[in-house]
C-alpha atoms as a PDB file:
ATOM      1  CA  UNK A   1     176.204 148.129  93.117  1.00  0.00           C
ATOM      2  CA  UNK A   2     179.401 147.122  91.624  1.00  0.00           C
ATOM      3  CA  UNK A   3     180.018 143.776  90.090  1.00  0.00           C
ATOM      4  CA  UNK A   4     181.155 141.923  92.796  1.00  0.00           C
ATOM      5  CA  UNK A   5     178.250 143.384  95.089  1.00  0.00           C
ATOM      6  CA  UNK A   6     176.070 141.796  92.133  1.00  0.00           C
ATOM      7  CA  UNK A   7     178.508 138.671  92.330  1.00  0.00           C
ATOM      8  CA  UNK A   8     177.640 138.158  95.898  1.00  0.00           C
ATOM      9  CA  UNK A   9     174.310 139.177  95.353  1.00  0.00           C
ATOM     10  CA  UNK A  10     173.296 135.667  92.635  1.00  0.00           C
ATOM     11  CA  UNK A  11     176.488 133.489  95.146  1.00  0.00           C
ATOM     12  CA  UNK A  12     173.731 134.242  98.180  1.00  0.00           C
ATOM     13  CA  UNK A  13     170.729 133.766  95.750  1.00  0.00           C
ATOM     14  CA  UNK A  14     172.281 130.199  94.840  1.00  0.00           C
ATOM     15  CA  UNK A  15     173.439 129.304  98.012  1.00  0.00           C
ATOM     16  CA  UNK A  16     170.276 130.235  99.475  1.00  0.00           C
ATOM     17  CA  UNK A  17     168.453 127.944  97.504  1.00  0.00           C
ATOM     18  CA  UNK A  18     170.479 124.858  98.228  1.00  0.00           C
ATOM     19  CA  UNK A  19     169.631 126.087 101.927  1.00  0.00           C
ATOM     20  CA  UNK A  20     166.128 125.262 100.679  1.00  0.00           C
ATOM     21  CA  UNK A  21     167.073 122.197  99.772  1.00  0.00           C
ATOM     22  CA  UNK A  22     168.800 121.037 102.621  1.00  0.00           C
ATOM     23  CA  UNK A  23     165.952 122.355 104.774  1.00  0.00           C
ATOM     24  CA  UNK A  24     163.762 119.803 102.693  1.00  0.00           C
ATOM     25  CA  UNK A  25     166.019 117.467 103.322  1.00  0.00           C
ATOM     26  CA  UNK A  26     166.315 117.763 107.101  1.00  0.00           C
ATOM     27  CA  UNK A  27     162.599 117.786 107.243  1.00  0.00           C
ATOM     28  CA  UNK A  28     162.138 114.439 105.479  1.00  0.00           C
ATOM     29  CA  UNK A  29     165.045 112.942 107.784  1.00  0.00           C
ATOM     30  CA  UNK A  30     163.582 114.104 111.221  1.00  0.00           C
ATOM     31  CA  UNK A  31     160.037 113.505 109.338  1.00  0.00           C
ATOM     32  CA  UNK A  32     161.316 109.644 108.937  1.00  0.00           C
ATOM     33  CA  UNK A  33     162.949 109.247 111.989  1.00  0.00           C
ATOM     34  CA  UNK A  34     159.566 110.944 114.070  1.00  0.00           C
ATOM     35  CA  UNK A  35     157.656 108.064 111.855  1.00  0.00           C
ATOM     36  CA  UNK A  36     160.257 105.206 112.943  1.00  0.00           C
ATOM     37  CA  UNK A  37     159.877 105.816 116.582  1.00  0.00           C
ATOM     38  CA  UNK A  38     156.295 107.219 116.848  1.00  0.00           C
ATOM     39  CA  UNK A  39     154.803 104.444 118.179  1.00  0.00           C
ATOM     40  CA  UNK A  40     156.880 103.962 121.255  1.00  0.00           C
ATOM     41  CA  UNK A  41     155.824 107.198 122.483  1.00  0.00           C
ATOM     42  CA  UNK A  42     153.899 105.878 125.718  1.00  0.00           C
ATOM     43  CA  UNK A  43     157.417 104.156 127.293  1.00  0.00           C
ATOM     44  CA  UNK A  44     159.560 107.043 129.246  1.00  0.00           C
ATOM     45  CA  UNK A  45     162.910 105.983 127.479  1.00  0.00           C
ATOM     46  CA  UNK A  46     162.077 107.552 124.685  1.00  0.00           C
ATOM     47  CA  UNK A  47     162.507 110.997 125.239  1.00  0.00           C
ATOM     48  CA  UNK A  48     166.095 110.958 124.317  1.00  0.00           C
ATOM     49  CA  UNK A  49     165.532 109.101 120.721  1.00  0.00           C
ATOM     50  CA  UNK A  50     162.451 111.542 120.122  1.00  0.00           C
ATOM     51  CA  UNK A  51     164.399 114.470 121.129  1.00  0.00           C
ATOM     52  CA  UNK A  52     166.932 114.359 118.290  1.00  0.00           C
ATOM     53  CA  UNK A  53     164.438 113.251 115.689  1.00  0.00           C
ATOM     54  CA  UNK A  54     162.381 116.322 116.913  1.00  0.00           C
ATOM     55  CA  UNK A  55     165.416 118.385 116.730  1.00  0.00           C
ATOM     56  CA  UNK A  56     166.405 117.219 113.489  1.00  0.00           C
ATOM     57  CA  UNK A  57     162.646 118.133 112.171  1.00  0.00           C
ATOM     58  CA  UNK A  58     162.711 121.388 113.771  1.00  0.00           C
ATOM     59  CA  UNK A  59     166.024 122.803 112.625  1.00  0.00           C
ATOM     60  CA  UNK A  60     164.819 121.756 108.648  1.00  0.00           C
ATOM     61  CA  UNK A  61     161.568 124.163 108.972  1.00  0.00           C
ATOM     62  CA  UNK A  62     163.635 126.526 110.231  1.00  0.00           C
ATOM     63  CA  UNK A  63     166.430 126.722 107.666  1.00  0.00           C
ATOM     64  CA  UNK A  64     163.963 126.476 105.243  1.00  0.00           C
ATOM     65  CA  UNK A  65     161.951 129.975 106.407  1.00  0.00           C
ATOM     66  CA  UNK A  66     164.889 131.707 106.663  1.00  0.00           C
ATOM     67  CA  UNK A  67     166.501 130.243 103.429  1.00  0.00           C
ATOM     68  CA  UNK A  68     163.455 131.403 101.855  1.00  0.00           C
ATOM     69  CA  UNK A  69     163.816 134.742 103.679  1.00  0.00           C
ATOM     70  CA  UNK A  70     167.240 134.960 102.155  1.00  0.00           C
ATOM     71  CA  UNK A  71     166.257 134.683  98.890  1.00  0.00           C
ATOM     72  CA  UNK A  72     164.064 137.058  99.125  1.00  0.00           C
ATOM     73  CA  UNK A  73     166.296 139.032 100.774  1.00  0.00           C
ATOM     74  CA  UNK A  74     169.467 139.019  98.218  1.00  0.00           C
ATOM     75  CA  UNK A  75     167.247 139.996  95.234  1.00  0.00           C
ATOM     76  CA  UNK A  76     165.695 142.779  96.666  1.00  0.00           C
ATOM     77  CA  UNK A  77     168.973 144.340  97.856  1.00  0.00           C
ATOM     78  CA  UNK A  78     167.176 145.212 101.025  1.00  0.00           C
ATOM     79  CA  UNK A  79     169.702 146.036 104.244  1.00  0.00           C
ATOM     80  CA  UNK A  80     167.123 145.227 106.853  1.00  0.00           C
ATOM     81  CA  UNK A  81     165.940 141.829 105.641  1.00  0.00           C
ATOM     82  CA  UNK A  82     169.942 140.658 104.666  1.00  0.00           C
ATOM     83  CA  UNK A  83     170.944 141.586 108.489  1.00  0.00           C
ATOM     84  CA  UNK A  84     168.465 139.871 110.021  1.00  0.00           C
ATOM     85  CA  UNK A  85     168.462 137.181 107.610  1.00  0.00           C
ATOM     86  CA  UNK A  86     172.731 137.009 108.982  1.00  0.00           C
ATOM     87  CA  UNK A  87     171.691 137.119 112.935  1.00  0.00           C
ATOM     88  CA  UNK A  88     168.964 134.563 112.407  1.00  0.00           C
ATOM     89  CA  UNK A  89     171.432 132.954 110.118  1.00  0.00           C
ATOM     90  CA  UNK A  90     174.270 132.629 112.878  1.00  0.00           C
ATOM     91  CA  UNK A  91     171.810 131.459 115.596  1.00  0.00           C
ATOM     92  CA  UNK A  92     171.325 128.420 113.082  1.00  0.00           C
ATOM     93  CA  UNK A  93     174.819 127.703 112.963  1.00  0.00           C
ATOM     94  CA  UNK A  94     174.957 127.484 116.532  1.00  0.00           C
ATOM     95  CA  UNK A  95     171.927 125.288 117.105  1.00  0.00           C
ATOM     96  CA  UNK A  96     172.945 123.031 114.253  1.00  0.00           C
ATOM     97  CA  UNK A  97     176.940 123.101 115.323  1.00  0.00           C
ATOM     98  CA  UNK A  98     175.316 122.086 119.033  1.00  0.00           C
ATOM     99  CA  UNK A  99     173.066 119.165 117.758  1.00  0.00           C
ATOM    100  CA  UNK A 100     175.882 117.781 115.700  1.00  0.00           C
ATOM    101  CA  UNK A 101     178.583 117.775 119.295  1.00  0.00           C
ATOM    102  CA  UNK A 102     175.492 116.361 120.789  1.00  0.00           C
ATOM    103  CA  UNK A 103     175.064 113.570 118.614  1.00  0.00           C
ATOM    104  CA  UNK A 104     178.556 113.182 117.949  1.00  0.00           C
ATOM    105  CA  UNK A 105     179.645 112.935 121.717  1.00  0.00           C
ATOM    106  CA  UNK A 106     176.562 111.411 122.505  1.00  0.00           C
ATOM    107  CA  UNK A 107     175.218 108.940 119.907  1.00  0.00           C
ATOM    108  CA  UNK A 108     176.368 105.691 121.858  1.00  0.00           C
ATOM    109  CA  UNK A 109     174.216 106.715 125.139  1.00  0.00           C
ATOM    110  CA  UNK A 110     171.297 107.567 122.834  1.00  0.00           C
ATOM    111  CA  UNK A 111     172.076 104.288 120.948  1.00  0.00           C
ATOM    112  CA  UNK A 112     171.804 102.956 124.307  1.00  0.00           C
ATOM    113  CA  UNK A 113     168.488 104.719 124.813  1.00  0.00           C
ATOM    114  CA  UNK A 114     166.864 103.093 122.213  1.00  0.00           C
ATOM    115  CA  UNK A 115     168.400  99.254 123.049  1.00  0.00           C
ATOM    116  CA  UNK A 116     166.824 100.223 126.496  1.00  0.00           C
ATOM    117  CA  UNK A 117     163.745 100.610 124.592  1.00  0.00           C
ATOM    118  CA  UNK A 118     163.424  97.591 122.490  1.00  0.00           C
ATOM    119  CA  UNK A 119     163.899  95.587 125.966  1.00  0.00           C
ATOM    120  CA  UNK A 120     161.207  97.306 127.672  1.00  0.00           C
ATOM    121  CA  UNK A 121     159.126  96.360 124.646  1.00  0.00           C
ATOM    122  CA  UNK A 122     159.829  93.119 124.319  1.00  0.00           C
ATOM    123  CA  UNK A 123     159.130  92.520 128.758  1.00  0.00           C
ATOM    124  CA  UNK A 124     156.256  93.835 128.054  1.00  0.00           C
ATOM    125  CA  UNK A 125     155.141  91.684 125.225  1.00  0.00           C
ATOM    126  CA  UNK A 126     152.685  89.444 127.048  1.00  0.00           C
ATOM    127  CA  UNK A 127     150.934  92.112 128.439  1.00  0.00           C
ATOM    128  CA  UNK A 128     150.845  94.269 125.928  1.00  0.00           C
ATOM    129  CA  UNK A 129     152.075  92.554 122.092  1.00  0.00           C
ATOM    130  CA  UNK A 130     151.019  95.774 120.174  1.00  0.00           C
ATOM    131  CA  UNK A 131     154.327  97.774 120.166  1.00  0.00           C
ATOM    132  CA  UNK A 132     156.373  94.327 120.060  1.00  0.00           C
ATOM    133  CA  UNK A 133     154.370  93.828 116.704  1.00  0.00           C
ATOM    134  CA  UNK A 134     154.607  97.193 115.333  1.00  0.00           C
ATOM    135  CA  UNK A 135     158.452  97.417 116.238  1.00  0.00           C
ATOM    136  CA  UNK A 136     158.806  94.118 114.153  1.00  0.00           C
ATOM    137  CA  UNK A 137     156.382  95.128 111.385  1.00  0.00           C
ATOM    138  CA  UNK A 138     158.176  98.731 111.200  1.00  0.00           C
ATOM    139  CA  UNK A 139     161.912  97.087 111.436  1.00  0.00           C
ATOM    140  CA  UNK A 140     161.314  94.022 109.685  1.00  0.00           C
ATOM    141  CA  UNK A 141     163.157  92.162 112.766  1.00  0.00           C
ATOM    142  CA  UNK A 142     161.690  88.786 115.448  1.00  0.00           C
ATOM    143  CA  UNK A 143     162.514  89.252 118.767  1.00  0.00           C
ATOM    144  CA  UNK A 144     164.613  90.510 120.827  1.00  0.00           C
ATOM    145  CA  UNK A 145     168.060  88.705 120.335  1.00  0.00           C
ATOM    146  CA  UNK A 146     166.770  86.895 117.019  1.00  0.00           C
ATOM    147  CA  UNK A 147     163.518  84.535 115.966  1.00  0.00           C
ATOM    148  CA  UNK A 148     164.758  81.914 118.476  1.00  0.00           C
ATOM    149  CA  UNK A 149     163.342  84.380 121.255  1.00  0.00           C
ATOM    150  CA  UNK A 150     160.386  83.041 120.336  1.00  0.00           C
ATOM    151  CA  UNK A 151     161.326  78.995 120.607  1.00  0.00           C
ATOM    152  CA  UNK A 152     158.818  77.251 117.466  1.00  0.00           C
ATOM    153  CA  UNK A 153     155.492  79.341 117.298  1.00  0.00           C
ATOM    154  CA  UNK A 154     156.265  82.881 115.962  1.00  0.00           C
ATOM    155  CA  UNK A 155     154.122  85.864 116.096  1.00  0.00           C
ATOM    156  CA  UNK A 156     152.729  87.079 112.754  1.00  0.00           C
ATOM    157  CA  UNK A 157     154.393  90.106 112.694  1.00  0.00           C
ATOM    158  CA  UNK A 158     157.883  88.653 112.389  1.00  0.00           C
ATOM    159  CA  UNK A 159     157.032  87.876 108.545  1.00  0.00           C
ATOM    160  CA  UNK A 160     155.393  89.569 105.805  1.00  0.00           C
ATOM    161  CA  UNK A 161     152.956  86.646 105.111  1.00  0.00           C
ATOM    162  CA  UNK A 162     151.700  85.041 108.069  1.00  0.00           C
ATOM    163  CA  UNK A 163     149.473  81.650 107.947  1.00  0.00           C
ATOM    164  CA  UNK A 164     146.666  81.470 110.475  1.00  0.00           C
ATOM    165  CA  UNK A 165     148.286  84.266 112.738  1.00  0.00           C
ATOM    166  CA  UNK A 166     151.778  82.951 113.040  1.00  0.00           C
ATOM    167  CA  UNK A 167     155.039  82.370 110.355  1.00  0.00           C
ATOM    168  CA  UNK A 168     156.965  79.375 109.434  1.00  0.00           C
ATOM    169  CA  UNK A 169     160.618  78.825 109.827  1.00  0.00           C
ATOM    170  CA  UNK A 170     161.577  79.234 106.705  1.00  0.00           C
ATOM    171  CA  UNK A 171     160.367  82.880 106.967  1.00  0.00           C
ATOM    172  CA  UNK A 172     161.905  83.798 109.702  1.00  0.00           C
ATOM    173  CA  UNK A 173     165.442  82.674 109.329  1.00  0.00           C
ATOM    174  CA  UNK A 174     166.409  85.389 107.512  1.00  0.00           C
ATOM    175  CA  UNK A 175     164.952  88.246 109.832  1.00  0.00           C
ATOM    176  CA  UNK A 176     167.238  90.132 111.907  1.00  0.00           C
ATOM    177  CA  UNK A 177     166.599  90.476 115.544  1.00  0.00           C
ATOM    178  CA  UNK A 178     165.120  93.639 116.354  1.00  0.00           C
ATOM    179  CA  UNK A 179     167.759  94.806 118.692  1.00  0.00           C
ATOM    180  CA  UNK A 180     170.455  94.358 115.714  1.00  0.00           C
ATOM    181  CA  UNK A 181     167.716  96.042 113.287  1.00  0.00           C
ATOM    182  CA  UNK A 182     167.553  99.275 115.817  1.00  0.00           C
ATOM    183  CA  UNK A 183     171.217  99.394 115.768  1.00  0.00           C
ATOM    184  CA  UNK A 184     171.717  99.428 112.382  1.00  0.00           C
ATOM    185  CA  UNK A 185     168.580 101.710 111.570  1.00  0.00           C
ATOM    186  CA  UNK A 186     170.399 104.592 114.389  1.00  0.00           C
ATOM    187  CA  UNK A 187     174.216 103.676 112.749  1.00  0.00           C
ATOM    188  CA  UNK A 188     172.723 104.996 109.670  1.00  0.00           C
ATOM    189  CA  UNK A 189     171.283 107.970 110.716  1.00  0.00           C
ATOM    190  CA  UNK A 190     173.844 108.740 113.212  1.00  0.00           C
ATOM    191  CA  UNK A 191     176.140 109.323 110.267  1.00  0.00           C
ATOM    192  CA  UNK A 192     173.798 111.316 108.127  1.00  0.00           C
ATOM    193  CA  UNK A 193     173.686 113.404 110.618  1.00  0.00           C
ATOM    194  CA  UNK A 194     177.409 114.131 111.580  1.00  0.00           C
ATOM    195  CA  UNK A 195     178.655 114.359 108.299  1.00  0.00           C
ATOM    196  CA  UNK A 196     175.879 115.772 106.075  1.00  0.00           C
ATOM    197  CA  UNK A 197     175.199 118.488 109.215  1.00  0.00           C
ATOM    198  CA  UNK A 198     178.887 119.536 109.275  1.00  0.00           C
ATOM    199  CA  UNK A 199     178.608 119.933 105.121  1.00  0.00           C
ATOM    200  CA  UNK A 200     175.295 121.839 105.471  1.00  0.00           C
ATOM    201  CA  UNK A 201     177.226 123.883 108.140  1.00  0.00           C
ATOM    202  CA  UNK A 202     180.060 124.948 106.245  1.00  0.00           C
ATOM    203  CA  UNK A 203     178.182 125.953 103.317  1.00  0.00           C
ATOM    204  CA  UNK A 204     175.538 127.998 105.762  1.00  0.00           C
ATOM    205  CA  UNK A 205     178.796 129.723 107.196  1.00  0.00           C
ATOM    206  CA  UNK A 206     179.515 131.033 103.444  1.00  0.00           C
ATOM    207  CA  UNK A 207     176.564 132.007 103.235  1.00  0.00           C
ATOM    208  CA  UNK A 208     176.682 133.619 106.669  1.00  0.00           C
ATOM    209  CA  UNK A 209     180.196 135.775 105.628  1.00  0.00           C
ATOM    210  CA  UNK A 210     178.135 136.540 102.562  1.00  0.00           C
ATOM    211  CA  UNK A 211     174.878 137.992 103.678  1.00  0.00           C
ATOM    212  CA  UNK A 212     177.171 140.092 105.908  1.00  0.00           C
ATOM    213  CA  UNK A 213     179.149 141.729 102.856  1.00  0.00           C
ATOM    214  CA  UNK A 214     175.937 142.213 100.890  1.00  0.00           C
ATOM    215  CA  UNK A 215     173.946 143.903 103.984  1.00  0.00           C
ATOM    216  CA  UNK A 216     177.145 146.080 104.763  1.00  0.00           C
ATOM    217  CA  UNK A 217     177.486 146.723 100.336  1.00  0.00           C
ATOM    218  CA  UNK A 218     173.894 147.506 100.602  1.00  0.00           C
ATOM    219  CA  UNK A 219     174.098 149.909 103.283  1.00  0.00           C
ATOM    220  CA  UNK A 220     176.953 151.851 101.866  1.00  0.00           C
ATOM    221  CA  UNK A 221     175.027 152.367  98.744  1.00  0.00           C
ATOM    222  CA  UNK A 222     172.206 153.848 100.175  1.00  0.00           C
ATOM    223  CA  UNK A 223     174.659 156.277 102.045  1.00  0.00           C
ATOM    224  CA  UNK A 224     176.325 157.202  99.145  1.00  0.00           C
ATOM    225  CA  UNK A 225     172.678 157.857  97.312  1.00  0.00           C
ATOM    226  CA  UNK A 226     172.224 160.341  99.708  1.00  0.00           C
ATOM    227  CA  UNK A 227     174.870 162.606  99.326  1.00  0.00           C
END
């Protein structure tokens, strides 16, 4: 292999293992995000919020396999493994490319999901307080539109150190309300995922042109051995 075969060979190698990374990455952030919104799993809206968290999860454990694979792949110089590394390589790109014009195009009616869901928790509070609690506890938020939902007795989960099963005031004040909390916790994410996805893209499309060049390098070698 000449030197810019070996050149593309240790550019894959490296890339490969900030594919790793990123994988990791993805995995934590879908991992979080699955965590967040776990325990509203028995109220139908939330199909749409667990679907890109899901998403999200399952998309990291894949580009970390085949990142892996890659690696493996590039130092071994071996045809097979580099071309199917590049096809399962380009259905990635796809998948991710799809999730991020999903979200992108999407992220107000999924924002719109979950404010659908923090209502349906909070009308069903009497009947059932647990989720109300553990959406407070979780998003450090009282009520629905702010601690006032509540009028002067408020739950213990809308502070971090309750007194005989309820907070003061003064502990409350501060405390977002729980649809603002949601908000914020989705505008955050919402960007991590646009912009961070579109950077993990690009570099996964280098990587992409690259594996191609090294399989094809690879190939003609072996050709050329033969002779």
């Amino acid at each position: 292999m000449d030197c810019g075969g070996v050149f593309v060979k240790y550019v894959l190698f490296v890339f490969n293992i900030l594919f790793v990374i990123c994988g990791i990455l993805l995995i934590t952030l879908g991992s979080i995000m699955v965590s967040a919104i776990k325990d509203f799993s028995n109220v139908g809206e939330t199909f749409s919020a667990n679907s890109v968290a899901i998403i999200i999860l399952v998309l990291g454990c894949i580009i970390f396999v085949v990142a892996f694979t890659g690696c493996c792949g590039a130092i071994r110089e071996n045809a097979c493994a580099l071309t199917t590394y590049s096809v399962v390589m380009l259905v990635v790109l796809i998948s991710q490319l799809a999730l991020i014009i999903y979200v992108w195009v999407y992220h107000v009616e999924i924002q719109q999901s979950l404010e659908k869901i923090v209502q349906t928790i909070w009308d069903q509070r009497k009947t059932d307080s647990l989720l109300m609690d553990t959406l407070q506890r979780s998003f450090k938020c009282c009520g629905l539109n702010g601690f006032a939902d509540y009028g002067v007795k408020y739950p213990a989960s809308c502070c971090d150190a309750p007194s005989n099963g309820t907070c003061a005031l003064t502990q409350v004040m501060n405390r977002s309300s729980c649809l603002k909390a949601v908000d914020s916790f989705w505008d955050t994410n919402v960007n991590i995922i646009k912009y961070a996805g579109l950077g993990v893209t690009a570099v996964e499309l280098v990587a992409f042109i690259f594996a191609c060049c090294l399989a094809n390098q690879t190939r003609n070698s072996q050709r050329r051995q033969n002779y």
